[in-house]
C-alpha atoms as a PDB file:
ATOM      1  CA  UNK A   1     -24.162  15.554  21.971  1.00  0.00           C
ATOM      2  CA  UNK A   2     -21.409  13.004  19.975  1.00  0.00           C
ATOM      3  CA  UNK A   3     -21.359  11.260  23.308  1.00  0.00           C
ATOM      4  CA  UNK A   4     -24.882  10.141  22.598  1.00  0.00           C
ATOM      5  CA  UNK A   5     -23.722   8.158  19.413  1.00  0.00           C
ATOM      6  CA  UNK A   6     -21.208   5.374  19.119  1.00  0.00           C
ATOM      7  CA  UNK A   7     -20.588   4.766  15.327  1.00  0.00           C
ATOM      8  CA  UNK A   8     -21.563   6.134  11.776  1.00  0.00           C
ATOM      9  CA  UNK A   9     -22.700   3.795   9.582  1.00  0.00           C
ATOM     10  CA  UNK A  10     -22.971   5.340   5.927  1.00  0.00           C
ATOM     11  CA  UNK A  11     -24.521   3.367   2.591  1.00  0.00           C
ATOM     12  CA  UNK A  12     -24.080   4.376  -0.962  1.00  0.00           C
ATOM     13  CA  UNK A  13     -24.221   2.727  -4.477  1.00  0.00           C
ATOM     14  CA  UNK A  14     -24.618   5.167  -7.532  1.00  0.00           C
ATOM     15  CA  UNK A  15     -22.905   8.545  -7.306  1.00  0.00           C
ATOM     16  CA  UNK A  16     -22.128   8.102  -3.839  1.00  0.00           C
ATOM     17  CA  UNK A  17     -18.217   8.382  -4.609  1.00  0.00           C
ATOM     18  CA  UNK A  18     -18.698  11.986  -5.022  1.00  0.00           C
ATOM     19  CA  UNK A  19     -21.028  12.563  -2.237  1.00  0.00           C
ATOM     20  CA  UNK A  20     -18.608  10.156   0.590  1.00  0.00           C
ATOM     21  CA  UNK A  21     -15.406  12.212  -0.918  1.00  0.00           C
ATOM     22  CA  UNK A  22     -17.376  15.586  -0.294  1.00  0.00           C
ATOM     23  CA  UNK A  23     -18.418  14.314   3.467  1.00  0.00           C
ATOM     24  CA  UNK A  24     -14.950  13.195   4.128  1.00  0.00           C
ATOM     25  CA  UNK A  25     -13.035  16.202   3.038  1.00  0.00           C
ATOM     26  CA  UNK A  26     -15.654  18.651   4.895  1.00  0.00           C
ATOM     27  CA  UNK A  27     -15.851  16.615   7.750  1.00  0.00           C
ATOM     28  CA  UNK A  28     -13.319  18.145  11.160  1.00  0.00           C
ATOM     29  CA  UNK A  29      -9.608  16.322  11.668  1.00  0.00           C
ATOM     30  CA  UNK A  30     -11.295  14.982  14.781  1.00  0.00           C
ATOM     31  CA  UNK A  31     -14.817  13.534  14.763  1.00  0.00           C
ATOM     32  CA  UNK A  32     -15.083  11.122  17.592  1.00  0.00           C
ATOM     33  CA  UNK A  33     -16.917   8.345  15.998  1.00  0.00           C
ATOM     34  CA  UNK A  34     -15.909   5.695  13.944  1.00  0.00           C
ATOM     35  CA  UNK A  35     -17.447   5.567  10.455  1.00  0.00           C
ATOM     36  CA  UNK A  36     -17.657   2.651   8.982  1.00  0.00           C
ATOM     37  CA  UNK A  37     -18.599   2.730   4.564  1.00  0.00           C
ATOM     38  CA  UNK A  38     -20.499   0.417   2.693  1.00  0.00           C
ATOM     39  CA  UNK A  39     -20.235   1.404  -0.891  1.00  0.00           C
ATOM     40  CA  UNK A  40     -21.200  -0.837  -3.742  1.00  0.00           C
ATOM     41  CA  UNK A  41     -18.036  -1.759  -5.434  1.00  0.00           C
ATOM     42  CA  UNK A  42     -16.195  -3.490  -8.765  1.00  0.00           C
ATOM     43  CA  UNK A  43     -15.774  -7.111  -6.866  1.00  0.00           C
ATOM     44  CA  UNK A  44     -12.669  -7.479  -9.771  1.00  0.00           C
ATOM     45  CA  UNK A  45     -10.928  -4.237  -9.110  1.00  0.00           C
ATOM     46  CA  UNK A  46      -9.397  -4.707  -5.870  1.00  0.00           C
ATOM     47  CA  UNK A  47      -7.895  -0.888  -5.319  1.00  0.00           C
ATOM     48  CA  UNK A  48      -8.534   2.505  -6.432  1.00  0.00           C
ATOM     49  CA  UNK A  49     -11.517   3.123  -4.427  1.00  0.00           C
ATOM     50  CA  UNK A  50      -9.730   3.476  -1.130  1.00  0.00           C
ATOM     51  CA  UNK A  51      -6.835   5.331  -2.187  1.00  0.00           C
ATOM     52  CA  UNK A  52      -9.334   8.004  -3.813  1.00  0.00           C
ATOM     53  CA  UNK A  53     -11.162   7.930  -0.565  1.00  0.00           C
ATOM     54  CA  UNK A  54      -8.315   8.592   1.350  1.00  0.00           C
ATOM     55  CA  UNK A  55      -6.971  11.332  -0.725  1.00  0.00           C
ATOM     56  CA  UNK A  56      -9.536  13.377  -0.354  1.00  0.00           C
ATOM     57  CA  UNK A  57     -10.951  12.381   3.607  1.00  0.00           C
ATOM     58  CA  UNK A  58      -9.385  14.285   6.948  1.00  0.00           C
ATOM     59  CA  UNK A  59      -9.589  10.825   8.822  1.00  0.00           C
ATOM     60  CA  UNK A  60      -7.381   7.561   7.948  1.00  0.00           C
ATOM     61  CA  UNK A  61     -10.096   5.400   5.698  1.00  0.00           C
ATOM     62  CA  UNK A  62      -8.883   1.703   5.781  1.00  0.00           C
ATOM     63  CA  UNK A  63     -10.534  -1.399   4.855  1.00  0.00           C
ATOM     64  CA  UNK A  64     -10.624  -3.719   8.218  1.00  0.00           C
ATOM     65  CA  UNK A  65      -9.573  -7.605   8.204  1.00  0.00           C
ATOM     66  CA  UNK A  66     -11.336 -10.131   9.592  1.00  0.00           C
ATOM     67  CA  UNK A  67     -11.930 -10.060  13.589  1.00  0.00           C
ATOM     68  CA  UNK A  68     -10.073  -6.212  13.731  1.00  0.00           C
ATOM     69  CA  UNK A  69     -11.549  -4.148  16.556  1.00  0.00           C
ATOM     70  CA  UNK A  70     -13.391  -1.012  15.746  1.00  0.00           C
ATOM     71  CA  UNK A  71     -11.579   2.401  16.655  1.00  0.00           C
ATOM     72  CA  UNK A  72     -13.073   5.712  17.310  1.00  0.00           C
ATOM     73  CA  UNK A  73     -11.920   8.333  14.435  1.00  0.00           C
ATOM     74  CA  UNK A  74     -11.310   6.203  11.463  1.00  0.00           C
ATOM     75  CA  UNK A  75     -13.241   5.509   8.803  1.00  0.00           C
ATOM     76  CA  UNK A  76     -13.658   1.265   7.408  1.00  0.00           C
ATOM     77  CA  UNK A  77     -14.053   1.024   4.098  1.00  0.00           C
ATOM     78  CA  UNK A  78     -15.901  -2.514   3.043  1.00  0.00           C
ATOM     79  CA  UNK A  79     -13.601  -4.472   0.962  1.00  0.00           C
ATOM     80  CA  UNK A  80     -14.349  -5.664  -2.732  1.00  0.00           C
ATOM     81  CA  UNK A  81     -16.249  -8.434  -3.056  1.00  0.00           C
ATOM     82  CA  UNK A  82     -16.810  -9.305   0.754  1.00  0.00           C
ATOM     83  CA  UNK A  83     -19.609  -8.536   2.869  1.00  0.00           C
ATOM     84  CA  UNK A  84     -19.120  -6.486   6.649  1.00  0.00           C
ATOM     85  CA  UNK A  85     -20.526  -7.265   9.253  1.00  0.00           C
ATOM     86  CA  UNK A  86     -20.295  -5.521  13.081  1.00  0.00           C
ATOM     87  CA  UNK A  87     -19.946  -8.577  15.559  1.00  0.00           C
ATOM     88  CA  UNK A  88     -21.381  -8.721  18.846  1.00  0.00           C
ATOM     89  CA  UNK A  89     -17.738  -7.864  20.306  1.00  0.00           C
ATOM     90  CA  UNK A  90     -17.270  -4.719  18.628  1.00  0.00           C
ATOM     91  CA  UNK A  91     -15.063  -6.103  15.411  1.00  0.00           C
ATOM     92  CA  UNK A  92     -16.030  -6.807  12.200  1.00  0.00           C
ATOM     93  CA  UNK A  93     -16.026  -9.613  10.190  1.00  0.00           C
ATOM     94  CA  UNK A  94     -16.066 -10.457   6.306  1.00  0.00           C
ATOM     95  CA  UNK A  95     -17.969 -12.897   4.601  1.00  0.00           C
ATOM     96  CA  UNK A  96     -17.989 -13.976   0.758  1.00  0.00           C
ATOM     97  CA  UNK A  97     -21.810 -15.466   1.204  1.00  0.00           C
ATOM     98  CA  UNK A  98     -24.240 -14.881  -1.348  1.00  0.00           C
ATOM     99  CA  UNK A  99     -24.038 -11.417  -3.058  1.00  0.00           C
ATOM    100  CA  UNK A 100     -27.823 -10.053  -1.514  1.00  0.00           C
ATOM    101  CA  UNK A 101     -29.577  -7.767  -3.683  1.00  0.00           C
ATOM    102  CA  UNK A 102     -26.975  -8.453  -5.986  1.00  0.00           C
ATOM    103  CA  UNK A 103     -24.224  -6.957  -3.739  1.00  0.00           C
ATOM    104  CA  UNK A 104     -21.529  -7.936  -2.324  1.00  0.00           C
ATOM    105  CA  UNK A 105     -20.804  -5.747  -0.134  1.00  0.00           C
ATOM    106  CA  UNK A 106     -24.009  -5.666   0.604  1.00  0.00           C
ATOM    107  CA  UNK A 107     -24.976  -2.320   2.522  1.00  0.00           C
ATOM    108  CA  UNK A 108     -28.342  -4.058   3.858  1.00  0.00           C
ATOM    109  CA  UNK A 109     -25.790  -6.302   5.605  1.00  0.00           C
ATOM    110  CA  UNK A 110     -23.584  -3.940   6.845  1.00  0.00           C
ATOM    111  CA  UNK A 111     -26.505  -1.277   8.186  1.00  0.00           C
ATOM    112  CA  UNK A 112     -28.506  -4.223   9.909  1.00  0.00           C
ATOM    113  CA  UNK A 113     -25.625  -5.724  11.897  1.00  0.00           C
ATOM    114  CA  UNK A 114     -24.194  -2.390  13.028  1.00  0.00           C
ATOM    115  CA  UNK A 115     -28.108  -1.420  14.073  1.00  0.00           C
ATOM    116  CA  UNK A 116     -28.131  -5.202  16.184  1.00  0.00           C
ATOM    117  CA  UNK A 117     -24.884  -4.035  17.322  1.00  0.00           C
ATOM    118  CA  UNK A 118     -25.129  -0.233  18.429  1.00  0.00           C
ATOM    119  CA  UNK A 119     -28.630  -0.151  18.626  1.00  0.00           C
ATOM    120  CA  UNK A 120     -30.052   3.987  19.706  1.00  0.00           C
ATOM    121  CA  UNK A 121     -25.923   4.645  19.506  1.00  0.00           C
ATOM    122  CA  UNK A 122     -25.708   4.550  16.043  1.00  0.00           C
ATOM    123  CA  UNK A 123     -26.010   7.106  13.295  1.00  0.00           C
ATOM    124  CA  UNK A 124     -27.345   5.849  10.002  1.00  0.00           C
ATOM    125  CA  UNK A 125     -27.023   7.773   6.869  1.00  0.00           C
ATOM    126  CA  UNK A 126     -28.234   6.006   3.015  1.00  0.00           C
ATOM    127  CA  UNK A 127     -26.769   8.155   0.047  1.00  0.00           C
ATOM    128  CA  UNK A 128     -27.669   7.832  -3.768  1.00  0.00           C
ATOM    129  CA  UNK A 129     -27.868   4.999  -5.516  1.00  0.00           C
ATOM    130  CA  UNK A 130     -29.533   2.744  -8.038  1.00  0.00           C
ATOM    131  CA  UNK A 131     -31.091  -0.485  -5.723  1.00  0.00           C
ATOM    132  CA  UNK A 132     -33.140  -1.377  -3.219  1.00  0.00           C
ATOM    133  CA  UNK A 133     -29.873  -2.149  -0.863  1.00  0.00           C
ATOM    134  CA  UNK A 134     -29.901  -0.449   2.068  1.00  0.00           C
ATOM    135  CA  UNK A 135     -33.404   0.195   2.424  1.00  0.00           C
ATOM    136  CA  UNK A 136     -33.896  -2.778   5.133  1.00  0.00           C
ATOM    137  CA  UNK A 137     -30.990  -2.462   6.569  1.00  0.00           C
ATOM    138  CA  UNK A 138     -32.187   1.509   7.557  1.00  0.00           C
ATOM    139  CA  UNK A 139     -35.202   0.119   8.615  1.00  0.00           C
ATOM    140  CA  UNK A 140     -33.651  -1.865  11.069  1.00  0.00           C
ATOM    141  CA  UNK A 141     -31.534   1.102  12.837  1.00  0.00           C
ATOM    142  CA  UNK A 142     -34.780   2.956  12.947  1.00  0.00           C
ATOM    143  CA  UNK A 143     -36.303  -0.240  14.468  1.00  0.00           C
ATOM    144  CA  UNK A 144     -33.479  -0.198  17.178  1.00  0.00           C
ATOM    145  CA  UNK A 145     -33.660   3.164  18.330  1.00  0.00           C
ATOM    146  CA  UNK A 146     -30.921   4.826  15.917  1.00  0.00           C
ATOM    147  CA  UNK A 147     -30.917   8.390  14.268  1.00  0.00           C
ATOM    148  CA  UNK A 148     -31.735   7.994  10.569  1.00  0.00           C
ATOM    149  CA  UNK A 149     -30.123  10.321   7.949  1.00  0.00           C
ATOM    150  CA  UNK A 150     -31.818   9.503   3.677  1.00  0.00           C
ATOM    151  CA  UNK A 151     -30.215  11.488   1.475  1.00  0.00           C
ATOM    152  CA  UNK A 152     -32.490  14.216  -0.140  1.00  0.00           C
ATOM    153  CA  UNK A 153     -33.821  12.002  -3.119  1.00  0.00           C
ATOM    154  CA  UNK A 154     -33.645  15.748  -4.853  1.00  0.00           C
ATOM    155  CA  UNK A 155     -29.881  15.466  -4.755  1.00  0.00           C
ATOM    156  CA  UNK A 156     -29.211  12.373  -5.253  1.00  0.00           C
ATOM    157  CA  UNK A 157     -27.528  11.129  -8.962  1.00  0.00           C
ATOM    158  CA  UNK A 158     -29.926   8.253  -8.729  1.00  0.00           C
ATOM    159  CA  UNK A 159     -32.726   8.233  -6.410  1.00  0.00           C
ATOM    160  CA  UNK A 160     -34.118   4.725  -6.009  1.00  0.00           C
ATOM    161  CA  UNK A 161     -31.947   3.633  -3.518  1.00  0.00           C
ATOM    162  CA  UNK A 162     -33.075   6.815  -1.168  1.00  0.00           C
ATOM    163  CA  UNK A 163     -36.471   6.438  -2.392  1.00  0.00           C
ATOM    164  CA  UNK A 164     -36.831   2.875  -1.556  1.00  0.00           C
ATOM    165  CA  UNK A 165     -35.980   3.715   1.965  1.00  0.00           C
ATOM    166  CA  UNK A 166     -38.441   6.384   2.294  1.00  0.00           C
ATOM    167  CA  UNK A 167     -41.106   3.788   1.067  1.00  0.00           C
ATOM    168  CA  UNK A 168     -39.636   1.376   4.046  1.00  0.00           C
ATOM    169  CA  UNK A 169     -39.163   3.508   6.924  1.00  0.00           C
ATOM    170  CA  UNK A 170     -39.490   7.335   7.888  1.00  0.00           C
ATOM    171  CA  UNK A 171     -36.117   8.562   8.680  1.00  0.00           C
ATOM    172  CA  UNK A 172     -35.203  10.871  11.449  1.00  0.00           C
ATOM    173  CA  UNK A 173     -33.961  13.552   8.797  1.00  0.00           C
ATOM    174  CA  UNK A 174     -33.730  13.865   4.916  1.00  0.00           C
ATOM    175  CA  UNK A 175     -31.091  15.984   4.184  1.00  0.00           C
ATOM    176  CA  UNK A 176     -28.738  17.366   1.556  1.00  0.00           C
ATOM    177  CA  UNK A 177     -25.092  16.156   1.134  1.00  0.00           C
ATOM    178  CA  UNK A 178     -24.129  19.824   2.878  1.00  0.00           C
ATOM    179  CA  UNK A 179     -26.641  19.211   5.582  1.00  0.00           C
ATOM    180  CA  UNK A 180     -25.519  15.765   6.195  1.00  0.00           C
ATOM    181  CA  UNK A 181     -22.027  17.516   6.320  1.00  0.00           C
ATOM    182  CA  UNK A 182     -23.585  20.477   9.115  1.00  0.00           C
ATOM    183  CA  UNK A 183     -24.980  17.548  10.901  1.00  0.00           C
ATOM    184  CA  UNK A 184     -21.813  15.725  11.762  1.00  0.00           C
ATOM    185  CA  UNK A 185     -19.539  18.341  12.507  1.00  0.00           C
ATOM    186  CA  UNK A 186     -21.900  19.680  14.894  1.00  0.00           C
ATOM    187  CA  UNK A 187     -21.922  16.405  16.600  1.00  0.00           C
ATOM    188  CA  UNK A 188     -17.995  16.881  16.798  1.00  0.00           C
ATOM    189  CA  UNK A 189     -17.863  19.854  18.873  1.00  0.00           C
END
């Protein structure tokens, strides 16, 4: 079934450190796809995040440069303070434009480009948090084909950001944080 899919794409904002760690940790040593994380972030605090990330993940997390390639079984972390985007080749590439919906990383950016990109191949999954962000950019994987995943605004530390989507787009599944979890590991075997 993972051959079906190409990439993960994953958004999150308020509470979603616990919820990425808890994915990460659960998820098997060797899921195919790359996942690629755009978390709202301190723009001043330039580490911490990832090194808590990686602690806790079974697959590298890394924050990708400027024009790197995208690699199955690692997971990209968005940097501080820059916006990621998916190219048309396949690599990514930062931006300090305009913080959109006051983010920067913005996750709307970072969903929509990878759903341009990847199109029905891509997995899109929008966790708790406190803004709008996000909820356009899951629209747009919908739009192009992709399997949508909205956390269950039930489990969520803040709900608007799921809820927002929900008002946007119907997703392919709601699910919990342990579903989500179910979900991609079956994918992996």
């Amino acid at each position: 079934m993972f051959l079906k899919y190409k990439a993960v794409v994953i958004g999150g904002s308020a509470g979603s450190f616990s919820v990425v760690s808890k994915i990460l940790s659960k998820i098997d040593s060797g899921f195919p796809l790359p996942v690629i994380l755009c978390l709202h972030r301190l723009k001043h605090v330039r580490s911490g995040l990832l090194e808590s990330i990686n602690l806790k993940s079974n697959l590298e997390v890394i924050e990708p440069h400027d024009k790197d390639s995208i690699v199955p079984g690692k997971v990209y972390l968005a940097p501080s303070n820059y916006h990621l985007f998916i190219e048309y080749d396949g690599s990514f590439s930062l931006s300090t434009e305009e913080p959109l919906n006051h983010s920067r990383p913005s996750i709307d950016h970072t969903l929509s480009s990878a759903a341009y990109f990847y199109r029905d191949k891509l997995i899109g999954i929008l966790l708790t948090g406190a803004n709008k962000d996000g909820a356009k950019g899951m629209k747009d994987i919908a739009d192009k084909k992709g399997f949508t995943i909205v956390q269950d605004p039930a489990t969520c530390d803040v709900d608007t950001m799921p809820k927002m989507a929900l008002r946007l787009m119907t997703p392919s599944k709601v699910m919990s944080p342990d579903e989500i979890i179910q979900y991609l590991n079956q994918l992996a075997r």
